[in-house]
N, C-alpha and C. Protein backbone atom coordinates (compact mmCIF):
# COMPACT_ATOMS: atom_id res chain seq x y z
N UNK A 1 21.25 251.08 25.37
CA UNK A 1 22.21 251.24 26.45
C UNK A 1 21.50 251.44 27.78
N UNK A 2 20.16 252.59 27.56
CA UNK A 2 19.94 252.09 29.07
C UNK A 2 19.13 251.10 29.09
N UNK A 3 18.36 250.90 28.30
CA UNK A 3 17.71 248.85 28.86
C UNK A 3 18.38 248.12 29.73
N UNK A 4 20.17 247.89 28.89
CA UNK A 4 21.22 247.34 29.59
C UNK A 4 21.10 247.63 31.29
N UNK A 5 21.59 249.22 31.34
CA UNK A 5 21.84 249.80 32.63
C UNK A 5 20.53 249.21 33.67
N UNK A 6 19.66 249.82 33.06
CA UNK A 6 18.29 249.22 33.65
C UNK A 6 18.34 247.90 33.97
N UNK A 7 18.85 247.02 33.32
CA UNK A 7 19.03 245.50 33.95
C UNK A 7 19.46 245.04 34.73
N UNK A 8 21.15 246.03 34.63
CA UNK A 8 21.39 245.49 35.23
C UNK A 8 21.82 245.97 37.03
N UNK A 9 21.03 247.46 36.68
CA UNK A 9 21.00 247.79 38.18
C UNK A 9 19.50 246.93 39.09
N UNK A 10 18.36 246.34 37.99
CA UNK A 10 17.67 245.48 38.52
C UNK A 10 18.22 244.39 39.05
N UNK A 11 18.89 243.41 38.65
CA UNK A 11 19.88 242.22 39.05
C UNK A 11 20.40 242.31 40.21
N UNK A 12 20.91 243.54 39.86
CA UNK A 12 21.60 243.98 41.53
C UNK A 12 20.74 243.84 42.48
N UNK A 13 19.76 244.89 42.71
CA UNK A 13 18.55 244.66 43.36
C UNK A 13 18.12 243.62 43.44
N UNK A 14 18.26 242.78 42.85
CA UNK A 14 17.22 240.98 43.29
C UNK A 14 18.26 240.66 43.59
N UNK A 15 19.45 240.53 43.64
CA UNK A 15 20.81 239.78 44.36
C UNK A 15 20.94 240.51 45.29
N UNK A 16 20.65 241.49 45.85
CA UNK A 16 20.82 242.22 46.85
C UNK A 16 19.78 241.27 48.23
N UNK A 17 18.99 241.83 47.53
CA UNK A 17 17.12 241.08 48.26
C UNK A 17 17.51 239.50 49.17
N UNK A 18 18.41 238.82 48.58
CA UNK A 18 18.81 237.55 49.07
C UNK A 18 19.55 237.36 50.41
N UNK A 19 20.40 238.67 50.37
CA UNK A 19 21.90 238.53 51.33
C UNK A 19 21.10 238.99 52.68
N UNK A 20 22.30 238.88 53.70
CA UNK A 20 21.78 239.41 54.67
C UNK A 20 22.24 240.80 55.19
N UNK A 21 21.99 241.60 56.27
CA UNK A 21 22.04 242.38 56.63
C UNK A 21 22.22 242.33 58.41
N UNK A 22 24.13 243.00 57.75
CA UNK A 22 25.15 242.50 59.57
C UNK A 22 24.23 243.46 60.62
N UNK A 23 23.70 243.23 61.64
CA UNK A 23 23.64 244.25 62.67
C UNK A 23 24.20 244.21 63.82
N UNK A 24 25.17 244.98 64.18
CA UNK A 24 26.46 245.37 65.55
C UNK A 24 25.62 245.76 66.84
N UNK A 25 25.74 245.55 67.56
CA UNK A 25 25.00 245.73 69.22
C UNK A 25 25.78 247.55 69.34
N UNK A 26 25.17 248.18 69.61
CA UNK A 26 25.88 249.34 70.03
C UNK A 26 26.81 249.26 71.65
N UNK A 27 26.17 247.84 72.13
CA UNK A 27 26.91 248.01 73.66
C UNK A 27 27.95 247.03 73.18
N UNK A 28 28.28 246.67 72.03
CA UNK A 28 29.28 245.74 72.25
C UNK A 28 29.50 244.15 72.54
N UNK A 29 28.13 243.69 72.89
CA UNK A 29 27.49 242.78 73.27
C UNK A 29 27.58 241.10 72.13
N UNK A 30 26.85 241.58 70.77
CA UNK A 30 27.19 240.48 70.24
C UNK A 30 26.10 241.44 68.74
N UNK A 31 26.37 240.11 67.70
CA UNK A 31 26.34 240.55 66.50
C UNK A 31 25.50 239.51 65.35
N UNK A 32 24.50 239.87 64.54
CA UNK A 32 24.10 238.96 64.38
C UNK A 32 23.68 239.22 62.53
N UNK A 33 23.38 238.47 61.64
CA UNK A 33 23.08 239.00 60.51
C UNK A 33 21.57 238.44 59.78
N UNK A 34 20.71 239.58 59.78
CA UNK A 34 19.72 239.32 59.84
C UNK A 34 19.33 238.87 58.50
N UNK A 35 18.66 238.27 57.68
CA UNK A 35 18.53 237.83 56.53
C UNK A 35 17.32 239.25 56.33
N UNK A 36 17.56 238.95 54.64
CA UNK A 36 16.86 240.42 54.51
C UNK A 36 14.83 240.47 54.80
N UNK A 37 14.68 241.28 54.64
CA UNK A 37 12.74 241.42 54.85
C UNK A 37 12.63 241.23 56.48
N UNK A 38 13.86 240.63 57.38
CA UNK A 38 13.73 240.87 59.03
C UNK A 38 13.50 242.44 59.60
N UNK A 39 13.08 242.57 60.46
CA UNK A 39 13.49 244.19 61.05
C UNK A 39 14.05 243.48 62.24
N UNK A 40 14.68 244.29 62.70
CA UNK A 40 15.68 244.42 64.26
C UNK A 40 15.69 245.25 65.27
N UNK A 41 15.13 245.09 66.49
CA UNK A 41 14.86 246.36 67.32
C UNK A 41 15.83 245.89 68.48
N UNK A 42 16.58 246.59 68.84
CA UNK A 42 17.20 246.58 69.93
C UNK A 42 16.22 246.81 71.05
N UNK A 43 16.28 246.08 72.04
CA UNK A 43 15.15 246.39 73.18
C UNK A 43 16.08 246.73 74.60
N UNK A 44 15.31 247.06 75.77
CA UNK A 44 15.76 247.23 76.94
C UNK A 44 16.31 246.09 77.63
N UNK A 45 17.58 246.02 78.18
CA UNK A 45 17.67 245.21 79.23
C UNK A 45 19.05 245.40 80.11
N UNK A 46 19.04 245.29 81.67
CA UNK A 46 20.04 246.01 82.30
C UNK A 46 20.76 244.83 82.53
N UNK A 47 22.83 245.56 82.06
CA UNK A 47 23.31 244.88 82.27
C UNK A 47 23.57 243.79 80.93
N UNK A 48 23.02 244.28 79.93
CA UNK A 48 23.58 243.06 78.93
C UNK A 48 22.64 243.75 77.66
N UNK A 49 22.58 243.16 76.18
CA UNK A 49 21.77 243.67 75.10
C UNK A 49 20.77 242.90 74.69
N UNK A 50 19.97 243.11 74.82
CA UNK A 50 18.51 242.35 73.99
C UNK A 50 18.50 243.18 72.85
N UNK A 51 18.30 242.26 72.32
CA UNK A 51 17.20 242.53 70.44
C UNK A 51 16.62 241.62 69.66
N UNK A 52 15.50 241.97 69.34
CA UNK A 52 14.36 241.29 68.70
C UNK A 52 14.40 241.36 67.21
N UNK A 53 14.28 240.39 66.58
CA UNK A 53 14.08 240.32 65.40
C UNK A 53 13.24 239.73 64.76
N UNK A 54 12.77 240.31 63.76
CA UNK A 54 11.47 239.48 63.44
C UNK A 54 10.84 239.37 61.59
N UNK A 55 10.00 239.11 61.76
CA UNK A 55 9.28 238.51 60.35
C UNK A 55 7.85 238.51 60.80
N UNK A 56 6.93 238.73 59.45
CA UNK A 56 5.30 238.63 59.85
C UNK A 56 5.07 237.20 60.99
N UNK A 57 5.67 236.24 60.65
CA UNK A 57 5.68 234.89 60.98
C UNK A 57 6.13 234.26 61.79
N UNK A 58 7.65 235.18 62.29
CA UNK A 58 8.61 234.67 62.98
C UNK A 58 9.39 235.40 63.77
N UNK A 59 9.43 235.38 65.40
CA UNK A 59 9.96 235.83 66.38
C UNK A 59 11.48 235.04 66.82
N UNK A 60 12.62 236.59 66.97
CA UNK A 60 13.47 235.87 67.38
C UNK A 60 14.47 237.11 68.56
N UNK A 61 14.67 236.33 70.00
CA UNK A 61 15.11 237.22 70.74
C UNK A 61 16.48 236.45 70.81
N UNK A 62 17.36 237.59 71.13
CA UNK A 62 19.12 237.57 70.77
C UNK A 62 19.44 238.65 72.21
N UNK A 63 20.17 237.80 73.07
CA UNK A 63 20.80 238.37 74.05
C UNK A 63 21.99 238.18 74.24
N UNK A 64 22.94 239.42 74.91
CA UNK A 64 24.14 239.51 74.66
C UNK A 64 24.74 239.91 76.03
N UNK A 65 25.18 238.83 77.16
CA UNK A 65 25.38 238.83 78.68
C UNK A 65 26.66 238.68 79.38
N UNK A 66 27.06 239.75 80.28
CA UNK A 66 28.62 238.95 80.63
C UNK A 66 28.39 238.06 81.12
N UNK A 67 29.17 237.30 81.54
CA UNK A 67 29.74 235.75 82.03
C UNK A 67 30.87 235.75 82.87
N UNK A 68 30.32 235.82 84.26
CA UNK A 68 31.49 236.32 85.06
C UNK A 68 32.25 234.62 84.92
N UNK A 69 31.87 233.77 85.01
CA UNK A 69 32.41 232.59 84.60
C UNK A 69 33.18 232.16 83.65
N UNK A 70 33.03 232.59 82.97
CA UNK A 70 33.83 232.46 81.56
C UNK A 70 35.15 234.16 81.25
N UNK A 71 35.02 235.04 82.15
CA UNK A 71 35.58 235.99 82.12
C UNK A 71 37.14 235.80 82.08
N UNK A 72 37.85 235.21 82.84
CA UNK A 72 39.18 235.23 82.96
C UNK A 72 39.62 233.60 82.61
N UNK A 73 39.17 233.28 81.69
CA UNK A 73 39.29 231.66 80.52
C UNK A 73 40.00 232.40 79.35
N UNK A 74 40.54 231.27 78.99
CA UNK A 74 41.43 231.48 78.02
C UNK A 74 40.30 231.00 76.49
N UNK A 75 40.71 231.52 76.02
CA UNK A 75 40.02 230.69 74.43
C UNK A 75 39.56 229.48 74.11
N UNK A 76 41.18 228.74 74.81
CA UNK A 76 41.34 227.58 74.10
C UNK A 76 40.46 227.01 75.36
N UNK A 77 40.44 227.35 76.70
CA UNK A 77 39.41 226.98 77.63
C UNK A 77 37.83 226.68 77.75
N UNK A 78 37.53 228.36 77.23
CA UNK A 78 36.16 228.74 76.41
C UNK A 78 35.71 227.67 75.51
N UNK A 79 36.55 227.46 73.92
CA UNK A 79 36.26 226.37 73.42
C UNK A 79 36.05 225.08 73.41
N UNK A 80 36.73 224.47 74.35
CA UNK A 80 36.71 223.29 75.33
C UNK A 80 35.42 222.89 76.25
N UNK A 81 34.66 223.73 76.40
CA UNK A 81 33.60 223.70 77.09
C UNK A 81 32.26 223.57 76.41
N UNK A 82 32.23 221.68 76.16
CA UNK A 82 31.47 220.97 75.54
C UNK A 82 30.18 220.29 76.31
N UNK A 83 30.34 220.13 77.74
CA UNK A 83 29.11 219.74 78.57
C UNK A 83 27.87 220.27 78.03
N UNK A 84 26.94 219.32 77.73
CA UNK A 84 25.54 220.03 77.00
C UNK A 84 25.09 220.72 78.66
N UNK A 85 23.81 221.58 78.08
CA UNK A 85 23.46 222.16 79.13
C UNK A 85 21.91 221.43 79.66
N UNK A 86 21.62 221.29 80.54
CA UNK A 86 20.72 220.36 81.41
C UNK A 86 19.01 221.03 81.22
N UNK A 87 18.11 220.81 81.11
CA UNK A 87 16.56 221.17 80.47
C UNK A 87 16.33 222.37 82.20
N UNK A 88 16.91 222.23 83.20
CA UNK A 88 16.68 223.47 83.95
C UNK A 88 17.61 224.84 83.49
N UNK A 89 18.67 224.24 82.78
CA UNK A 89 19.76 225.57 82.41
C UNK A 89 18.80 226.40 81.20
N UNK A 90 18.28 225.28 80.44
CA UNK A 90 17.55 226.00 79.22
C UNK A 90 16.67 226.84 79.57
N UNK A 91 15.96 226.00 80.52
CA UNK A 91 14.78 226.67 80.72
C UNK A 91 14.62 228.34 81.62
N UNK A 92 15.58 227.88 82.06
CA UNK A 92 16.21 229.11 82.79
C UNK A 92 16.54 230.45 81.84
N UNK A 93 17.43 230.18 80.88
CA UNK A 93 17.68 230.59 79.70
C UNK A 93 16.42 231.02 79.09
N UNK A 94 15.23 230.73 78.69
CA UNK A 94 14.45 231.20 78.31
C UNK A 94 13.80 232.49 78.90
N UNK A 95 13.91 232.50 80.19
CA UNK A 95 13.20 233.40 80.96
C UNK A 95 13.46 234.66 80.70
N UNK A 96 14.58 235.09 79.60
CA UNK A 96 14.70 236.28 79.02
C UNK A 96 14.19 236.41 78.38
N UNK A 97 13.12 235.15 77.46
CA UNK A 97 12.69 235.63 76.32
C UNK A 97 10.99 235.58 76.85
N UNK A 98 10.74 236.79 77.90
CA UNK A 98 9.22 236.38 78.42
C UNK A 98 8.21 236.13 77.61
N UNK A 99 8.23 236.28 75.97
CA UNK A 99 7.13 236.47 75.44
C UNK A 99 6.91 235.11 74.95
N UNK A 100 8.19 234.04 74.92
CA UNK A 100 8.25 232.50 74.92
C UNK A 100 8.09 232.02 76.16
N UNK A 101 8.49 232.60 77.06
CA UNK A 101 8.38 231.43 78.43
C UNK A 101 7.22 231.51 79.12
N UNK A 102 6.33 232.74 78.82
CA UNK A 102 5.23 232.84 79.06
C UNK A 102 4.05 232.09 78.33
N UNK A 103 4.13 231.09 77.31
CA UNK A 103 3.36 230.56 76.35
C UNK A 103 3.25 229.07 77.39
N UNK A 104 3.52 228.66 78.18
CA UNK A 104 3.37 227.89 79.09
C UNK A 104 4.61 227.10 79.79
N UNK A 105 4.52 226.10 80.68
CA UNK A 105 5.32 225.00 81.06
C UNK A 105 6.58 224.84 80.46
N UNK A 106 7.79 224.88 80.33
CA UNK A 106 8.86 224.50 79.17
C UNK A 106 9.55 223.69 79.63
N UNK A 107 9.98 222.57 78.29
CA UNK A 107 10.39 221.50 78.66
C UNK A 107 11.38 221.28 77.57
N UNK A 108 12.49 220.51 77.73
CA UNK A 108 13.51 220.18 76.32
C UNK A 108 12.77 219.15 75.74
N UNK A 109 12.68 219.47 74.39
CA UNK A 109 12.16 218.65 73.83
C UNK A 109 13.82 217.62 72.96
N UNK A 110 14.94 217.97 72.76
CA UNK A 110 15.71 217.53 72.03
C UNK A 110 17.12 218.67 72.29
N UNK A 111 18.57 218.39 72.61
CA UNK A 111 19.86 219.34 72.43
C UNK A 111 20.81 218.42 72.21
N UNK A 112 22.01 219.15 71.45
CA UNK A 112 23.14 218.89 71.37
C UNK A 112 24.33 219.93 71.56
N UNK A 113 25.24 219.48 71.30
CA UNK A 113 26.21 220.48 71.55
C UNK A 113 27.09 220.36 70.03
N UNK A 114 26.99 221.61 68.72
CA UNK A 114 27.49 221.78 67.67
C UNK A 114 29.19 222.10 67.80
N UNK A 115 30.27 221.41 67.27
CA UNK A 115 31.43 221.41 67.62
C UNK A 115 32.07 221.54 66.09
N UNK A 116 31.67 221.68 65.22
CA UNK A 116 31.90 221.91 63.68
C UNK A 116 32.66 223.26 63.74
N UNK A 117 32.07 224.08 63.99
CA UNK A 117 33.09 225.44 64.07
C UNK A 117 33.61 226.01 65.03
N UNK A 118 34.49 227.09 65.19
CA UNK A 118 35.53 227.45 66.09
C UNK A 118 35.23 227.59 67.74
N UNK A 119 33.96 227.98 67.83
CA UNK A 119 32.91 228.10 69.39
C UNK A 119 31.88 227.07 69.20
N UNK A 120 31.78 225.87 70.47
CA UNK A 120 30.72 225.22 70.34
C UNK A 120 29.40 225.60 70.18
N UNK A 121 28.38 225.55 69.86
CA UNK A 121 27.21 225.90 70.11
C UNK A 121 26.17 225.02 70.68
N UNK A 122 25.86 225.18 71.96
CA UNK A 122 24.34 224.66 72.82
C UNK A 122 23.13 225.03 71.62
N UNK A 123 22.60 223.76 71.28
CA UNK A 123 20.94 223.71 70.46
C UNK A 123 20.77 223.13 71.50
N UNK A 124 19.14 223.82 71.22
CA UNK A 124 18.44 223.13 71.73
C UNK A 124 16.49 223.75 71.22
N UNK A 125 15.76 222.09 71.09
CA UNK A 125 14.76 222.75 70.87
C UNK A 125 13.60 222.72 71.94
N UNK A 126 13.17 223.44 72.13
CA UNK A 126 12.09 223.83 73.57
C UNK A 126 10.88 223.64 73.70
N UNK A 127 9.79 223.13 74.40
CA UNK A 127 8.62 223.33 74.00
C UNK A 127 7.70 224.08 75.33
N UNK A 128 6.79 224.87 74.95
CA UNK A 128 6.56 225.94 75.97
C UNK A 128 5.22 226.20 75.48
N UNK A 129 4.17 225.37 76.05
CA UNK A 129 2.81 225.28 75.62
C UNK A 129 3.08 224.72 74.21
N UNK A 130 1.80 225.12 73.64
CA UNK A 130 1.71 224.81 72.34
C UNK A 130 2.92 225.79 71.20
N UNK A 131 4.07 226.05 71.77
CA UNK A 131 4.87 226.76 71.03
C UNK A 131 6.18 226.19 70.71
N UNK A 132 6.71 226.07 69.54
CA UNK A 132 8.01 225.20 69.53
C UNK A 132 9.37 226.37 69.78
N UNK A 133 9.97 226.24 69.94
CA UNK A 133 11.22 227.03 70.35
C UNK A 133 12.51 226.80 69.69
N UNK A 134 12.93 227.39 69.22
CA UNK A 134 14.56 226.72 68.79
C UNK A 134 15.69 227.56 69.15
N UNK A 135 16.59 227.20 70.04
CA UNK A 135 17.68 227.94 71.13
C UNK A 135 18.70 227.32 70.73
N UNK A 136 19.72 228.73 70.76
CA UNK A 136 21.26 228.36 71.14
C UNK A 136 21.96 229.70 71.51
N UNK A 137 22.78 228.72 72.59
CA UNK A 137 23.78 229.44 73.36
C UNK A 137 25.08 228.84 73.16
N UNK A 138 25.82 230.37 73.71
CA UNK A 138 27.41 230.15 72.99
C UNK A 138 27.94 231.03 73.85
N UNK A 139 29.17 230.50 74.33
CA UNK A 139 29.77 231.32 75.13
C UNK A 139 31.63 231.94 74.84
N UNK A 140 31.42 233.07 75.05
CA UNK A 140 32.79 233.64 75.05
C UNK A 140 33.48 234.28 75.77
N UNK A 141 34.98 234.47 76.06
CA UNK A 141 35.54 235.25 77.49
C UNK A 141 35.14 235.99 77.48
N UNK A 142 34.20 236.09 79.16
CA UNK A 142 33.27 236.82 79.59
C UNK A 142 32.09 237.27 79.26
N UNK A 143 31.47 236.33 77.80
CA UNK A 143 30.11 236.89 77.61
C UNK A 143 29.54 235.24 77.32
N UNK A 144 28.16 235.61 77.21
CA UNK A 144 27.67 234.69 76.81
C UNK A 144 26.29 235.06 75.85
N UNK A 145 25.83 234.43 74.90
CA UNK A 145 25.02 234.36 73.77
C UNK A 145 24.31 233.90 73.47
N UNK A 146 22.90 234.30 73.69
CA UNK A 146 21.95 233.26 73.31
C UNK A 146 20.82 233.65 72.16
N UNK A 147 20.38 233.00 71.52
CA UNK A 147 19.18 233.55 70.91
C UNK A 147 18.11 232.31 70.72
N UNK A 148 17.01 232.97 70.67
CA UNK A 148 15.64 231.68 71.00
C UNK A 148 14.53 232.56 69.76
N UNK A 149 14.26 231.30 68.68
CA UNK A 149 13.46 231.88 67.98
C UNK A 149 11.97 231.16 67.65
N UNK A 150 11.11 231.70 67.31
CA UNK A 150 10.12 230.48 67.13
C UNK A 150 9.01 231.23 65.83
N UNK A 151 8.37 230.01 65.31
CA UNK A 151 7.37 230.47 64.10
C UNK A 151 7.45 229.62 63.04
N UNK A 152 6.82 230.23 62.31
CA UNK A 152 6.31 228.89 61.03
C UNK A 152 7.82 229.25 59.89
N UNK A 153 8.57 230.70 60.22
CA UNK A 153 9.19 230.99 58.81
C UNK A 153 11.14 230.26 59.61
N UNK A 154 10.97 229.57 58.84
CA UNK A 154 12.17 228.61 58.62
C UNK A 154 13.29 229.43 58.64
N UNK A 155 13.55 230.37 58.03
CA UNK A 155 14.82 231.32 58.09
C UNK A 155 15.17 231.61 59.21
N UNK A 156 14.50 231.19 60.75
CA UNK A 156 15.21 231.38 61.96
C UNK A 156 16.60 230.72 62.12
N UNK A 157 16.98 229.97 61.62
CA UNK A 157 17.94 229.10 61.64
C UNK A 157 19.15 229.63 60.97
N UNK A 158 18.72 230.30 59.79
CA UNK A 158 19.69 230.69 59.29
C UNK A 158 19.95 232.33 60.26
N UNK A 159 19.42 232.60 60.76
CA UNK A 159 19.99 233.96 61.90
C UNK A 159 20.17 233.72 62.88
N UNK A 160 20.04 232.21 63.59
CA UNK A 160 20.73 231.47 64.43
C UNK A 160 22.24 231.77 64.81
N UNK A 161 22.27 230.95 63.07
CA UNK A 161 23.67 230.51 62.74
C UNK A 161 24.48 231.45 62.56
N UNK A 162 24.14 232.37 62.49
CA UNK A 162 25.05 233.74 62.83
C UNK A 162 25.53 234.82 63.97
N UNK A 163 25.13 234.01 65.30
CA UNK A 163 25.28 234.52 66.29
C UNK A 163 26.45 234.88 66.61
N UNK A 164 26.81 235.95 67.05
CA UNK A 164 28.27 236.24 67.19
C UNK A 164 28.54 237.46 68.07
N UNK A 165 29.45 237.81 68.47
CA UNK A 165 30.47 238.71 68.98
C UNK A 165 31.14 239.64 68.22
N UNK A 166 30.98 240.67 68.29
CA UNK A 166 32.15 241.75 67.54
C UNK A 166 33.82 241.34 67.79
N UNK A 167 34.00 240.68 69.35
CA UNK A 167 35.41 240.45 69.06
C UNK A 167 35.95 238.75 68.57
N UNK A 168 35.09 238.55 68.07
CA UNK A 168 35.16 237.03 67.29
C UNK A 168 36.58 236.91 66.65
N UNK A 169 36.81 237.75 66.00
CA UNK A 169 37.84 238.03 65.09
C UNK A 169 39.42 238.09 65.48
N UNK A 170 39.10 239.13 66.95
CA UNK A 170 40.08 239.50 67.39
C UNK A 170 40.38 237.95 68.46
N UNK A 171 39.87 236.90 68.99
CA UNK A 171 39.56 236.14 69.80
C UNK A 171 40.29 235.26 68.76
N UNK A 172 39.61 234.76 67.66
CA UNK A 172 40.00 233.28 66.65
C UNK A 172 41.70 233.96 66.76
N UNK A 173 41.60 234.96 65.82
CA UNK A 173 43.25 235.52 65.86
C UNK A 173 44.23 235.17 67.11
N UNK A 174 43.75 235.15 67.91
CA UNK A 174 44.76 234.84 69.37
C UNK A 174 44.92 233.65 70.15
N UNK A 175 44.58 233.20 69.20
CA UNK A 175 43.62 231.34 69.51
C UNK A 175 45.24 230.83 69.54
N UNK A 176 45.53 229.70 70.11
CA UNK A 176 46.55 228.88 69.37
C UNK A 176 46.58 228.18 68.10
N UNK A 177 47.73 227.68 67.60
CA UNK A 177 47.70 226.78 66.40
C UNK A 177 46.80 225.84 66.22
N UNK A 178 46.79 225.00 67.59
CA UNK A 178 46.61 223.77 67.35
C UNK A 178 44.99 223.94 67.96
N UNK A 179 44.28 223.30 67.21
CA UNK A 179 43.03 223.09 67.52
C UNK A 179 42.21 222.59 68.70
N UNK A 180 40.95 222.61 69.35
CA UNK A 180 40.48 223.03 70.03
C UNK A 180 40.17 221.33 70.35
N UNK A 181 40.61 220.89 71.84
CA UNK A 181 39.88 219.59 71.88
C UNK A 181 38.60 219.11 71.57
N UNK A 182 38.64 218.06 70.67
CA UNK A 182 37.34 217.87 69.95
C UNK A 182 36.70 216.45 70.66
N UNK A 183 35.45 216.60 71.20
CA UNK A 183 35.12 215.27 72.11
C UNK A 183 34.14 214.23 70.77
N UNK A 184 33.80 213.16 71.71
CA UNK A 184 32.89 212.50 70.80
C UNK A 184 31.87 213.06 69.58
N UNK A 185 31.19 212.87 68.67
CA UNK A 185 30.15 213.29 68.49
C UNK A 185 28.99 214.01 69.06
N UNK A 186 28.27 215.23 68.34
CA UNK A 186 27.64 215.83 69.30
C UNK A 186 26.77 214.87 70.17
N UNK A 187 25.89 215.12 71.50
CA UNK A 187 25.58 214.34 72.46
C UNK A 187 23.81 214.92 72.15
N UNK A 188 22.79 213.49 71.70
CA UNK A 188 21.27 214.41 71.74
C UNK A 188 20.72 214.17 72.69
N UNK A 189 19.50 214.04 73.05
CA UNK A 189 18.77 213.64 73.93
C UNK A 189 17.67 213.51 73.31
């Protein structure tokens, strides 16, 4: 009987080891779920939330900014707003993440604009010296979202893809019925 128990509180533990782990911005800012063996440090920054996340291998900064632009938009407005963003917006965009934009020169190497789920998402991948970059931004009434990760460990992508907002929920909920104008195929370069 306990062999059993023993098993199967091990199982647990290795199915545990897989999932990820939600972490909430204490300012409210945005929300992201870190896959497990990451650590997460919330860092300094005025006026909006930085936090770093990371792996022996792999750096990833997550900022969480109002948007006086996007502040008094409606949802269905917000969502609608498919224009990719231009290799000076990115690059611009990076400049929060000094410990990437400082690796040299940055240039778009490749973006689109992801329209598959409920908020578009700006990709884009960056190159900044000898460093590859992989960015996306997302915007919501009154904030905006970015995170830029880079390194050899592949799981950046999957904590990408989880960028989010605490009021995500409350936002989809208030959405209208009818779905969000959907333009051509995403646009690359």
């Amino acid at each position: 009987m306990r062999a059993l128990a023993l098993a199967a509180l091990v199982a647990a533990v290795l199915a545990g080891s897989a999932t990820a782990e939600p972490w909430v911005d204490p300012n409210g800012n945005l929300t992201i779920d870190a896959p497990r063996g990451w650590t997460v440090r919330p860092q300094r920054m005025q006026g909006g939330s930085a936090v770093l996340a990371f792996t022996p291998s792999s750096d990833c900064f997550f900022f969480g900014i109002p948007n006086p632009a996007s502040a008094g938009r409606s949802v269905t407005a917000v969502r609608n707003s498919v224009t990719p963003l231009s290799e000076s917006a990115w690059a611009t965009a990076l400049q929060a993440a000094p410990d990437f934009a400082a690796a040299g020169a940055v240039s778009l190497t490749s973006h689109s604009v992801d329209t598959s789920g409920f908020w578009p998402v700006q990709r884009a991948q960056l190159q900044a010296g000898s460093r590859t970059i992989h960015g996306v931004i997302e915007v919501r009434p009154g904030f905006e979202l970015r995170g830029f990760c880079s390194g050899g460990d592949a799981s950046y992508d999957a904590i990408l893809n989880t960028l989010g907002h605490p009021r995500d929920q409350e936002w989809q909920a208030a959405a209208p019925a009818a779905p969000a104008q959907q333009p051509a195929p995403s646009q690359q370069q």
